[in-house]
N, C-alpha and C. Protein backbone atom coordinates (compact mmCIF):
# COMPACT_ATOMS: atom_id res chain seq x y z
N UNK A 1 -54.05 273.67 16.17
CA UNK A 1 -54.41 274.43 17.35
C UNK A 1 -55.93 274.51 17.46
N UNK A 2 -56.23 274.12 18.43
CA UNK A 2 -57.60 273.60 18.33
C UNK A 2 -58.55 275.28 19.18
N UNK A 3 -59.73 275.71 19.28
CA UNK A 3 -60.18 276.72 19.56
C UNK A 3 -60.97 276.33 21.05
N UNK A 4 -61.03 276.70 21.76
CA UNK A 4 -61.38 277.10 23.30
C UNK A 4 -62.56 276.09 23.40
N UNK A 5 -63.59 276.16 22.37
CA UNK A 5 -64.64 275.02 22.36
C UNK A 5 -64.39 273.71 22.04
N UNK A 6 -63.28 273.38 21.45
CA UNK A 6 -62.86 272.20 21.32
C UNK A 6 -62.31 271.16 22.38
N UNK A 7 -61.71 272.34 23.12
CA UNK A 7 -61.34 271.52 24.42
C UNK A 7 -62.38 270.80 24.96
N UNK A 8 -61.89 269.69 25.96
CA UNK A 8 -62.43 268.36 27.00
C UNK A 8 -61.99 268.47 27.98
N UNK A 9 -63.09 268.20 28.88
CA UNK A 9 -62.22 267.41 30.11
C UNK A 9 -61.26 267.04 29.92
N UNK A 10 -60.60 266.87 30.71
CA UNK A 10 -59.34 265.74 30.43
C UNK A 10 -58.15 266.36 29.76
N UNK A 11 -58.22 266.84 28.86
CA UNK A 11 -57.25 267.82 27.85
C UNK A 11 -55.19 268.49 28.69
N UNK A 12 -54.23 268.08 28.17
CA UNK A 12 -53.89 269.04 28.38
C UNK A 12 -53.11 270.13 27.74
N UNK A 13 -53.28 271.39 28.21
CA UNK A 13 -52.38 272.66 27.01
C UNK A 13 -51.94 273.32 27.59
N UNK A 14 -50.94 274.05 26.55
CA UNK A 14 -50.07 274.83 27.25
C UNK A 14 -50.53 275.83 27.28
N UNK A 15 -50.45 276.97 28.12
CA UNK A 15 -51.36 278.36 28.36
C UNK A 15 -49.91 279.09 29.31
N UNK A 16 -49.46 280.10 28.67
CA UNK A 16 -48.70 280.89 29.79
C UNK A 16 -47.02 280.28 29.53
N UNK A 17 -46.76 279.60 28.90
CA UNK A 17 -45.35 278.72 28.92
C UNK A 17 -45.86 277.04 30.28
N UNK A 18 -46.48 277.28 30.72
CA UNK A 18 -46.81 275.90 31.49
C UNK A 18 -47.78 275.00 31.05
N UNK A 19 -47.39 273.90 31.53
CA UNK A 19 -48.56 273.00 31.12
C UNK A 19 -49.64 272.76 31.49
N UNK A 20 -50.88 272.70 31.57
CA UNK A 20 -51.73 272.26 32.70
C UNK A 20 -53.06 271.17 32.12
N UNK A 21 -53.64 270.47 33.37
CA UNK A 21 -54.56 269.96 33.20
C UNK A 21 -55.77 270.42 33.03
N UNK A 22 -56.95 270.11 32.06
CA UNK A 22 -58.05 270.67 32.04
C UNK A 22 -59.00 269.64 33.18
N UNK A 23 -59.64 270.08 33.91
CA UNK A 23 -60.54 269.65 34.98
C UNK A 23 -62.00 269.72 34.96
N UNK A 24 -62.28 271.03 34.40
CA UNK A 24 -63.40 271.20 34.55
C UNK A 24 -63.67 272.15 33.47
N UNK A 25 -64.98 272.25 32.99
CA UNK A 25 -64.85 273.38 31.70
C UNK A 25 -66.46 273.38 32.11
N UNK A 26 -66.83 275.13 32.36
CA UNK A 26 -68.05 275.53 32.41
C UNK A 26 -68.37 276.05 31.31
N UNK A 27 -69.36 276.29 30.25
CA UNK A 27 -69.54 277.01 28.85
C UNK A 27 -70.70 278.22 29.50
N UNK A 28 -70.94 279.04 28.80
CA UNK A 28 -71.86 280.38 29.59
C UNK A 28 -71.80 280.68 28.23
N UNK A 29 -73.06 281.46 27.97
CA UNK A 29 -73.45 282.43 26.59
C UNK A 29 -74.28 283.32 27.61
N UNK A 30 -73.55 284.59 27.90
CA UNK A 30 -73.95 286.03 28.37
C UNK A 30 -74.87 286.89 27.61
N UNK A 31 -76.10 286.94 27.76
CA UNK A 31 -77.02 287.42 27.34
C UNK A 31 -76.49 288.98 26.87
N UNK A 32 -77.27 289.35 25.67
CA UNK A 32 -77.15 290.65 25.22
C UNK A 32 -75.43 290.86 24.08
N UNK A 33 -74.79 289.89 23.83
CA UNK A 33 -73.77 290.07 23.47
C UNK A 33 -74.06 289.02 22.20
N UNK A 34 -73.68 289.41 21.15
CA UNK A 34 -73.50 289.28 19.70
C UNK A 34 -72.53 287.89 19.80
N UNK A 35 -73.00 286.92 20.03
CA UNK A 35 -72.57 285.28 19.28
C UNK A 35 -71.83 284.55 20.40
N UNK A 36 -70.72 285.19 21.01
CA UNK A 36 -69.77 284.12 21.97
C UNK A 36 -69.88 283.65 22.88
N UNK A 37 -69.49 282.34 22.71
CA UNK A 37 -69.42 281.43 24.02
C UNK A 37 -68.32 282.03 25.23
N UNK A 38 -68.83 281.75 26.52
CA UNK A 38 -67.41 281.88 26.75
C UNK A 38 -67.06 280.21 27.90
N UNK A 39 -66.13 279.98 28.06
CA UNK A 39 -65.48 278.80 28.66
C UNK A 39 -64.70 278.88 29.40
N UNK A 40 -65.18 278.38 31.32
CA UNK A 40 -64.20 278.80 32.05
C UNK A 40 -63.71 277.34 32.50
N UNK A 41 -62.11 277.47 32.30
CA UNK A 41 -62.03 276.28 32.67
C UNK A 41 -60.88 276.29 34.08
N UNK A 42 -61.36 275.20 34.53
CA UNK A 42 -60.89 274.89 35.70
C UNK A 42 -59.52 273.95 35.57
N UNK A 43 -57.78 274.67 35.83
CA UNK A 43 -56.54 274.14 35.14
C UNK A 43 -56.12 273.59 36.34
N UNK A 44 -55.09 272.89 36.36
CA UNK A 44 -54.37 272.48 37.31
C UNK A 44 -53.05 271.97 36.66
N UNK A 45 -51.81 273.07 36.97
CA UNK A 45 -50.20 273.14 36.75
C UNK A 45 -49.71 271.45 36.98
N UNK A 46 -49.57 270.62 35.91
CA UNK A 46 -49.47 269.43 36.02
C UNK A 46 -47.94 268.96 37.13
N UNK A 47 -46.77 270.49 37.10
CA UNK A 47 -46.13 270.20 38.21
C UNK A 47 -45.79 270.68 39.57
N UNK A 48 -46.76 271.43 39.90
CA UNK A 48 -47.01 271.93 41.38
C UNK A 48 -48.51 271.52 41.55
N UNK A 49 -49.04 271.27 40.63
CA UNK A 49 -50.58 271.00 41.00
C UNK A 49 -51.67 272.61 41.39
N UNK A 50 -51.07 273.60 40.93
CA UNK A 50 -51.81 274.79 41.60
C UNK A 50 -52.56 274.94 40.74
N UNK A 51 -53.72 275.08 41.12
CA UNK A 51 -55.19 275.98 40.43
C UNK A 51 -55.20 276.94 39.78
N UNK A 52 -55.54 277.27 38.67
CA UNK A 52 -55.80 278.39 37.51
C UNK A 52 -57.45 278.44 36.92
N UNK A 53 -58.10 279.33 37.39
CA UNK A 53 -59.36 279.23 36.54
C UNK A 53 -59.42 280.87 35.95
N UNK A 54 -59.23 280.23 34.20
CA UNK A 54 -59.50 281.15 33.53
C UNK A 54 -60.83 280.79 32.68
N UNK A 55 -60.84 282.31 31.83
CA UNK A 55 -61.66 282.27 30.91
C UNK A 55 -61.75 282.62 29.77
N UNK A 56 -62.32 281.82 28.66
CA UNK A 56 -61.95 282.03 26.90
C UNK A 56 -62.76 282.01 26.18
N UNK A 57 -63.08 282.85 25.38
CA UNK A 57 -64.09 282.88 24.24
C UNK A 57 -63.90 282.19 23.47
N UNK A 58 -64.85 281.11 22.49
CA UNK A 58 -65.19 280.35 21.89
C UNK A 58 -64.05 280.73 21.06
N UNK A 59 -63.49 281.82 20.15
CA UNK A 59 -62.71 281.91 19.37
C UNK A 59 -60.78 282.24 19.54
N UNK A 60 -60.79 281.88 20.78
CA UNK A 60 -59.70 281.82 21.68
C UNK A 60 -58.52 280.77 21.12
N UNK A 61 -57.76 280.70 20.74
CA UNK A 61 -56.71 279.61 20.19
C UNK A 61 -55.70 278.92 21.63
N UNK A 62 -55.78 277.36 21.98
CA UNK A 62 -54.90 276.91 22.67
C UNK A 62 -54.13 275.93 22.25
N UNK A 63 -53.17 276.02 22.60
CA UNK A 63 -52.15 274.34 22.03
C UNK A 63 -52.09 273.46 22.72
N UNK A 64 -52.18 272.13 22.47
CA UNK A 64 -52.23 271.01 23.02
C UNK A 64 -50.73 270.63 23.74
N UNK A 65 -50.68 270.41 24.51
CA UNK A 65 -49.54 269.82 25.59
C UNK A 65 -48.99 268.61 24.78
N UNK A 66 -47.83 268.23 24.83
CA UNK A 66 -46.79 267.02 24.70
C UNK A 66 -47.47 266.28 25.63
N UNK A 67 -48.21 264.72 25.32
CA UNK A 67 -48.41 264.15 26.43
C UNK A 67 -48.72 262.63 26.15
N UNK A 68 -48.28 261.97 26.91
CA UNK A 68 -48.12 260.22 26.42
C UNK A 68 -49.57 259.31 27.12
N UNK A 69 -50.02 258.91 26.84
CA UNK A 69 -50.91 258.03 27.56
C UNK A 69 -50.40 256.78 27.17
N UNK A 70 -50.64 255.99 28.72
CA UNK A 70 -50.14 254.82 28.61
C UNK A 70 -51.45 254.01 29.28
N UNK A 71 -51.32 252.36 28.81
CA UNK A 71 -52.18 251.53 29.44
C UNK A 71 -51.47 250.89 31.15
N UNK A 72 -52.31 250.85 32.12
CA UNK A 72 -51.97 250.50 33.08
C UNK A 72 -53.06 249.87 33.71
N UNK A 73 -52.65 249.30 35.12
CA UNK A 73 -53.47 248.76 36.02
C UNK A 73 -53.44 249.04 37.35
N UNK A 74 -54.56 249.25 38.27
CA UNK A 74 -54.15 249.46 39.84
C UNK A 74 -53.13 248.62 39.96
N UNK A 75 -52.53 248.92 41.01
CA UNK A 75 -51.38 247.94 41.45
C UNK A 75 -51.53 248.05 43.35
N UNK A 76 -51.25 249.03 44.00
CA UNK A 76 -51.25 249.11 45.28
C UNK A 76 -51.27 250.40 45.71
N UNK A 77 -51.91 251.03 47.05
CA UNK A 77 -51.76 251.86 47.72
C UNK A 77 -50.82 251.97 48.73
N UNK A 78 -50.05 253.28 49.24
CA UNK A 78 -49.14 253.23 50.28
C UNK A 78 -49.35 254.54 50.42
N UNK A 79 -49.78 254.68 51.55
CA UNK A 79 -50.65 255.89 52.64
C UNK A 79 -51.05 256.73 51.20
N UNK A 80 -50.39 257.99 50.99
CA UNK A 80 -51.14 258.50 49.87
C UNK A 80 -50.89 258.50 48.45
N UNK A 81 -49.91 257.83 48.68
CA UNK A 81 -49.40 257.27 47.10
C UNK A 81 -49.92 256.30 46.42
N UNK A 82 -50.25 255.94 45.48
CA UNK A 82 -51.24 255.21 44.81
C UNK A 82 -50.22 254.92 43.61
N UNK A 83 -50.13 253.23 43.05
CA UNK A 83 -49.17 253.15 42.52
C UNK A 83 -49.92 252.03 41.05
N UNK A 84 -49.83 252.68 40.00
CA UNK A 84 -49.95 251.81 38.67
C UNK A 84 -49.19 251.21 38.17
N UNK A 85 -49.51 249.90 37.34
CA UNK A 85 -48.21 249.38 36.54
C UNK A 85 -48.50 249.21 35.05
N UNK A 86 -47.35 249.74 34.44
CA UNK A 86 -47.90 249.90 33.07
C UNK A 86 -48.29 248.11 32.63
N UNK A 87 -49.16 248.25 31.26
CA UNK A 87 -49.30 246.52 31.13
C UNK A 87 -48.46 246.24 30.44
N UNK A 88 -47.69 247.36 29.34
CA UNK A 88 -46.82 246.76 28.71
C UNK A 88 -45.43 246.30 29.07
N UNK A 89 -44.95 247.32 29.47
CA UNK A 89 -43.44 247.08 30.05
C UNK A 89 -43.62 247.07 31.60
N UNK A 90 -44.11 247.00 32.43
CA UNK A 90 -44.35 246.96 33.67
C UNK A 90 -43.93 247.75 34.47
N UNK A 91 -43.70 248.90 33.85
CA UNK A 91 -43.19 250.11 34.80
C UNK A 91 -44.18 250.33 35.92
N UNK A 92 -43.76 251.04 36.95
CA UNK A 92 -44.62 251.44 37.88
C UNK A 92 -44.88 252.83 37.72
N UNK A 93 -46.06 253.45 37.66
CA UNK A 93 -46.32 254.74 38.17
C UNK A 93 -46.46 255.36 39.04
N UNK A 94 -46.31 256.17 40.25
CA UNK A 94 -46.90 256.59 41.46
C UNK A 94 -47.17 258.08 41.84
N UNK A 95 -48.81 258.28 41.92
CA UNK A 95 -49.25 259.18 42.09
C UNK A 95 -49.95 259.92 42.99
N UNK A 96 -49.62 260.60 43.18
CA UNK A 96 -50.44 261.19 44.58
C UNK A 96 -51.55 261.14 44.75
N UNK A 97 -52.26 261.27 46.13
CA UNK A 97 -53.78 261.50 45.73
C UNK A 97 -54.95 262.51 45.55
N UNK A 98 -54.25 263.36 46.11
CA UNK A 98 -54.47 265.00 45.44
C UNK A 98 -55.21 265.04 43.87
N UNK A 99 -54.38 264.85 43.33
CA UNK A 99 -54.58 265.11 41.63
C UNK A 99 -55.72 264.11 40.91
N UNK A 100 -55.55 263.25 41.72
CA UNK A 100 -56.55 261.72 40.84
C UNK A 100 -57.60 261.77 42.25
N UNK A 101 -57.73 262.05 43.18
CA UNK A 101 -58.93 262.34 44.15
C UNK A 101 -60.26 261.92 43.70
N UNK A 102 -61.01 262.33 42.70
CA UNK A 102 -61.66 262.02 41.73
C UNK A 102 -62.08 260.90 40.95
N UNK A 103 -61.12 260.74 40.71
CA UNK A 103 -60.54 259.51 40.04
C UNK A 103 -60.86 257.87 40.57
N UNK A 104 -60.10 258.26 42.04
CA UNK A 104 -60.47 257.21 43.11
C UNK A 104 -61.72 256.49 43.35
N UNK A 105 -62.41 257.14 43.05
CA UNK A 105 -63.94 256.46 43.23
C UNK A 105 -64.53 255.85 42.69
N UNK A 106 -63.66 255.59 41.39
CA UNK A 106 -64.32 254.58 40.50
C UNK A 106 -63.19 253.58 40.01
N UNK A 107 -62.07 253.62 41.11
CA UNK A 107 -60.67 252.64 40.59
C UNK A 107 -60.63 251.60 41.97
N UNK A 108 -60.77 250.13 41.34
CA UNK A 108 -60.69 249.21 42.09
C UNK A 108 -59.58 248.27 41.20
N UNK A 109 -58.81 247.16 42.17
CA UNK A 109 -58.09 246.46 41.60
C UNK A 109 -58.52 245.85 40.45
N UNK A 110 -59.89 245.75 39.74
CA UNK A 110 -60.46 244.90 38.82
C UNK A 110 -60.26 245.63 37.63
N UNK A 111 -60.68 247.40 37.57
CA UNK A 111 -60.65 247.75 36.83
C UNK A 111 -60.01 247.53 35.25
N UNK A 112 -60.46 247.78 34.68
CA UNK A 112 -59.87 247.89 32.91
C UNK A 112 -59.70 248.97 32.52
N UNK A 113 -58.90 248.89 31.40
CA UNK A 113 -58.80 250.42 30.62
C UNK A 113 -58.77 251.25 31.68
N UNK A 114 -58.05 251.41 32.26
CA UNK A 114 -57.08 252.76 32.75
C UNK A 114 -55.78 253.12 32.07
N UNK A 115 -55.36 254.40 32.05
CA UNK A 115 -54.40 255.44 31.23
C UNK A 115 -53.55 255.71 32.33
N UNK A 116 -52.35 256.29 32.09
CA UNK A 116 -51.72 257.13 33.18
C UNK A 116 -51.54 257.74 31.93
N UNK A 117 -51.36 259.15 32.47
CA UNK A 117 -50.98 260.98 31.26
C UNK A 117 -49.74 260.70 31.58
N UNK A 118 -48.86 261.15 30.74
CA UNK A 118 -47.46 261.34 31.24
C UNK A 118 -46.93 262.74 30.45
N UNK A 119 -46.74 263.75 31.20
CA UNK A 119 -45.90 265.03 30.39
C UNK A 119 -44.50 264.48 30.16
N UNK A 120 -43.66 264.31 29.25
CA UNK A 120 -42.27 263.92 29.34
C UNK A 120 -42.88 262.74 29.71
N UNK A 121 -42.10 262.03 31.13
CA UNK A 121 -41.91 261.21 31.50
C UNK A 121 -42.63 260.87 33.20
N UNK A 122 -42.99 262.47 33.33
CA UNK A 122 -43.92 262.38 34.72
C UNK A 122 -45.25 261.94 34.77
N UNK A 123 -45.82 260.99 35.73
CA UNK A 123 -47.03 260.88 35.32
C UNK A 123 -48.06 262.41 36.12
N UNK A 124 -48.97 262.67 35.30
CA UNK A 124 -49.89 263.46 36.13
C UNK A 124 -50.87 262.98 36.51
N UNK A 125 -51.48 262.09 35.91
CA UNK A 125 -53.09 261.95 36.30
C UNK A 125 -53.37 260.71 35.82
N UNK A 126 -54.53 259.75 35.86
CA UNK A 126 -55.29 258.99 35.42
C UNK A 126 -56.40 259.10 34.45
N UNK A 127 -56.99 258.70 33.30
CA UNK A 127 -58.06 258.51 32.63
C UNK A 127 -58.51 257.84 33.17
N UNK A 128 -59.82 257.37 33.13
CA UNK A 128 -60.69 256.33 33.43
C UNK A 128 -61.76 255.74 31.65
N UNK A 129 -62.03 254.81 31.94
CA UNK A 129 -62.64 254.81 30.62
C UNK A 129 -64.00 254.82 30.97
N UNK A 130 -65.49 254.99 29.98
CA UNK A 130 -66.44 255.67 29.90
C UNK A 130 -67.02 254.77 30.77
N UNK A 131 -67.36 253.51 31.28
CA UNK A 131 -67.73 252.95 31.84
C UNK A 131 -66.96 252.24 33.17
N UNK A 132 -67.24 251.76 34.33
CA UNK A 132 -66.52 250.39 35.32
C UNK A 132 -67.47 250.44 35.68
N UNK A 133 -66.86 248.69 36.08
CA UNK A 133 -67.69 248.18 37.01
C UNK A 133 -67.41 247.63 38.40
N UNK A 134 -68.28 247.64 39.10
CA UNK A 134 -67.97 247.86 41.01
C UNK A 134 -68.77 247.44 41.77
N UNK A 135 -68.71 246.11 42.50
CA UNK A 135 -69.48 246.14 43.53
C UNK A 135 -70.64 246.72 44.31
N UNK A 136 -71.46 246.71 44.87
CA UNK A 136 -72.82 246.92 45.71
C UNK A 136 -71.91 246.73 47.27
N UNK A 137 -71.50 247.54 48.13
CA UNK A 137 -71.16 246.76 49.64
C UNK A 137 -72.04 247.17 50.58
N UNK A 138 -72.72 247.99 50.06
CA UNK A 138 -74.33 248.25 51.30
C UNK A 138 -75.35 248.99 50.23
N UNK A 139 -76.36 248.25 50.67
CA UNK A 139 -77.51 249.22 50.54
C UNK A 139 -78.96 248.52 51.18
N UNK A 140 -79.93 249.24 51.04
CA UNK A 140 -81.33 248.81 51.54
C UNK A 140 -81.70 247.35 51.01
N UNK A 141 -82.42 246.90 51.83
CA UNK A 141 -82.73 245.24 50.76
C UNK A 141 -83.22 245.17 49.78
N UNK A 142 -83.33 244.44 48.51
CA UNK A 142 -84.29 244.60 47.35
C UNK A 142 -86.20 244.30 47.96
N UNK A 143 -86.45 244.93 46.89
CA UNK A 143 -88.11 244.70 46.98
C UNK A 143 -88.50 244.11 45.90
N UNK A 144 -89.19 242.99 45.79
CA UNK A 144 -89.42 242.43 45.63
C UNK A 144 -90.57 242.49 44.15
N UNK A 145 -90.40 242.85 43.16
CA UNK A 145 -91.30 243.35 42.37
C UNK A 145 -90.99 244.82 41.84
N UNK A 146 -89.93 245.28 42.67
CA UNK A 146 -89.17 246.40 42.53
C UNK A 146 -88.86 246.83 40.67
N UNK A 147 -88.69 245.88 40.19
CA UNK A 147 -88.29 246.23 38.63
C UNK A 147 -89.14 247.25 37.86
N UNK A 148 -90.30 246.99 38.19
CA UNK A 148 -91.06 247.31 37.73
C UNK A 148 -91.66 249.01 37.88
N UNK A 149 -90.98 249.63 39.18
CA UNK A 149 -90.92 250.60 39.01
C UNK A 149 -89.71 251.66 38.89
N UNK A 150 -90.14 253.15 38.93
CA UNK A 150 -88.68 253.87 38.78
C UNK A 150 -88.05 254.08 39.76
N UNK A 151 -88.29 253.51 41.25
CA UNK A 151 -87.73 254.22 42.34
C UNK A 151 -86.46 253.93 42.42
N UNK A 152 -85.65 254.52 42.76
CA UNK A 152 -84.67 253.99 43.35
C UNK A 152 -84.44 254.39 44.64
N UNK A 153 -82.81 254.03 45.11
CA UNK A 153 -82.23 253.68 46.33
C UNK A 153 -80.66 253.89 46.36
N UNK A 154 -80.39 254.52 48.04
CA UNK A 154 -78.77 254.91 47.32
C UNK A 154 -77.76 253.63 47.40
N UNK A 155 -76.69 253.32 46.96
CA UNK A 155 -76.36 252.43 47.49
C UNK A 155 -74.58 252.53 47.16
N UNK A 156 -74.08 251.75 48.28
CA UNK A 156 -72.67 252.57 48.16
C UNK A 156 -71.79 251.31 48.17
N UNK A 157 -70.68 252.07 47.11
CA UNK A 157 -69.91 250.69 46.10
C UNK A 157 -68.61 250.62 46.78
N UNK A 158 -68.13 249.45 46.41
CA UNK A 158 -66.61 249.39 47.07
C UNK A 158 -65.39 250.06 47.22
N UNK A 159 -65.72 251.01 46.23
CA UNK A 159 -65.24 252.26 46.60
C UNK A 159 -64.89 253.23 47.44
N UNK A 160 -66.44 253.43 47.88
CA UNK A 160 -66.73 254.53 48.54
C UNK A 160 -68.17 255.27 47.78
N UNK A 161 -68.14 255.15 46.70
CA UNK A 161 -68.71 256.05 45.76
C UNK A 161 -70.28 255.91 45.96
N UNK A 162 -70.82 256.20 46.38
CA UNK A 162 -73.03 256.44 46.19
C UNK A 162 -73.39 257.11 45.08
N UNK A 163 -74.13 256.01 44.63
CA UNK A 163 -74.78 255.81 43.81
C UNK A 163 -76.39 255.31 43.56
N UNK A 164 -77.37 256.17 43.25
CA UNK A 164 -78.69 255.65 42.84
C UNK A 164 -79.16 254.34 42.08
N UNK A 165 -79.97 253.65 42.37
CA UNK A 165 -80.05 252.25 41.64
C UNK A 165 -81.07 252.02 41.79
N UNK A 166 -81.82 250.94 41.13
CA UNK A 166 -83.26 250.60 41.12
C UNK A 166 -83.18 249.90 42.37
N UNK A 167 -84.95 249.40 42.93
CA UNK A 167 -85.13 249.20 43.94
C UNK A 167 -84.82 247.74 44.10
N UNK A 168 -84.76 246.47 43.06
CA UNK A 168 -84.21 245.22 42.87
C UNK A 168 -82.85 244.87 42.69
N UNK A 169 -82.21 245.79 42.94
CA UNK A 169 -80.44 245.74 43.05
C UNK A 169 -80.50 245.57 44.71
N UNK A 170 -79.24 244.48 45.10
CA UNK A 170 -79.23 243.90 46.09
C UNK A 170 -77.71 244.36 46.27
N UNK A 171 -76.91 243.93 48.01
CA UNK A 171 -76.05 244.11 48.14
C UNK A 171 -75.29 242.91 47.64
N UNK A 172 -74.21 243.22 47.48
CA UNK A 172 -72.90 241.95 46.44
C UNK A 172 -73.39 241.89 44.97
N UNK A 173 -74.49 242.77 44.94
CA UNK A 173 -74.60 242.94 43.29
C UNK A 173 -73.57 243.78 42.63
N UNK A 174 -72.58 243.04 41.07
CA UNK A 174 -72.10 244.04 40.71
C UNK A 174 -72.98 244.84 39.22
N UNK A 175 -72.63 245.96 39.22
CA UNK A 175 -73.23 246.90 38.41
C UNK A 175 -72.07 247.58 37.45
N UNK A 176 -72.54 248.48 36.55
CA UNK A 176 -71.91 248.77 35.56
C UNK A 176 -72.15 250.86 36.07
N UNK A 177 -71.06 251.39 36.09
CA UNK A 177 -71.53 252.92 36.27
C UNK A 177 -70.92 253.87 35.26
N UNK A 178 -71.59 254.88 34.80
CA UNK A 178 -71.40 256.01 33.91
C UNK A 178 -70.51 256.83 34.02
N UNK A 179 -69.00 256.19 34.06
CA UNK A 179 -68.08 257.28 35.27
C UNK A 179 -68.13 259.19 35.21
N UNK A 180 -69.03 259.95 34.10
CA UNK A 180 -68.77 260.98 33.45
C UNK A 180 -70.50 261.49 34.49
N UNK A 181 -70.77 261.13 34.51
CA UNK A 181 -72.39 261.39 35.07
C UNK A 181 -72.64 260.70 36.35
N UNK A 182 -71.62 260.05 36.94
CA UNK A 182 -71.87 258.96 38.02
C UNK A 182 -73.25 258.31 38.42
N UNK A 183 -73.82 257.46 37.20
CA UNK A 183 -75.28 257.61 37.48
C UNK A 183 -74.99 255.51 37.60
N UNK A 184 -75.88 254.84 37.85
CA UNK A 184 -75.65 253.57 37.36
C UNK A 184 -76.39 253.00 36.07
N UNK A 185 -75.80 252.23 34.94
CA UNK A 185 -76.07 251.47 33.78
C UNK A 185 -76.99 250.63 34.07
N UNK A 186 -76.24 249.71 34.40
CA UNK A 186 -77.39 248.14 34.66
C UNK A 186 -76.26 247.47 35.57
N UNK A 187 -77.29 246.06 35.66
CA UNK A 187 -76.30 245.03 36.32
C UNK A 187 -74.84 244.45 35.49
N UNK A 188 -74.22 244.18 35.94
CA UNK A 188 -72.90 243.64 35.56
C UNK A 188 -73.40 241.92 35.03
C-alpha cells in the first residue's frame, strides 16, 4: 500500500469501494504547519467517468486498483469512439473520447508504445509513452541561420497539438515531443 506521495499520474486506486483514475495530482506544503505535504488529486470513476477531487496528506495510505495494461495500436476513429487493437491477440478496444481527450493530441496512426488500462476487462484509458513523434502541418517559414539562436515559433502538428520549436524547423518536418511537458525534443 503505497502512501499518498507515491502516487503518479496515471495511477489507479481504490478510494471509497470504487475505482478511479488518477489525472492530475497537485502537491502544496501549507505554510506554518509542522512537516506535511498535502496532495490534491484530480480522480475520475473509471465507470461513469465522474470527477472526484480530493485531498491527502503525505502520510495517507491508498491501494492500488486491479488493472491490466496491454500493448496496442491506433486503429480507427468513428464519430467519438476511438478504437485500438491489441498487438498481441488483436482484440479491439473502443474508447470514448471524453476520458483519453488528452491523450488525443499526441496519438497518430504511427504511434508506438501505446497501453490501453483495463479494470477487469473494461478498457478505461490510454498511456502514452514518454516520448512521440508527429509531424509539422503548419508553421512560419524557417530562417535561415535560425539554429543558432533561442527563438522560437509556434507550430502546429498533425494532431492538432501547438507546439514551440526553434526557428529552423520547417513545415513537413517531423519532430520528437515530451508528451508529459508538451515541449518539443529535436528533429525526428
Amino acid at each position: 500500500m503505497p502512501r499518498a506521495g507515491e502516487i503518479k499520474k496515471g495511477a489507479a486506486v481504490e478510494y471509497d469501494g470504487r475505482v478511479y483514475l488518477i489525472r492530475d495530482i497537485e502537491r502544496s506544503v501549507p505554510q506554518g504547519r509542522a512537516g506535511g505535504s498535502l496532495y490534491r488529486m484530480r480522480m475520475y470513476d473509471v465507470v461513469t467517468n465522474a470527477k472526484l477531487d480530493e485531498t491527502f496528506k503525505d502520510s495517507d495510505m491508498l491501494n492500488y486498483a486491479d488493472l491490466t495494461r496491454r500493448p496496442v495500436m491506433f486503429s480507427y476513429a468513428d464519430g467519438d469512439e476511438f478504437v485500438f487493437m491489441d498487438n498481441e491477440d488483436y482484440t479491439q478496444y473502443s474508447l470514448n473520447r471524453a476520458p483519453i481527450a488528452d491523450e488525443l493530441m499526441f496519438i497518430s496512426e504511427e504511434t508506438q508504445g501505446l497501453q490501453v488500462v483495463l479494470v477487469g476487462e473494461k478498457p478505461v484509458t490510454v498511456d502514452l509513452p514518454s516520448t512521440v513523434e508527429l509531424e509539422i502541418t503548419e508553421t512560419d517559414p524557417s530562417v535561415k541561420g535560425g539554429s543558432a539562436t533561442a527563438r522560437t515559433k509556434p507550430a502546429t502538428l498533425s494532431t492538432g497539438l501547438v507546439v514551440q520549436v526553434p526557428e529552423h524547423i520547417s513545415s513537413g518536418d517531423r519532430i520528437v515531443v515530451n508528451v508529459e511537458e508538451r515541449k518539443f525534443l529535436r528533429r525526428a
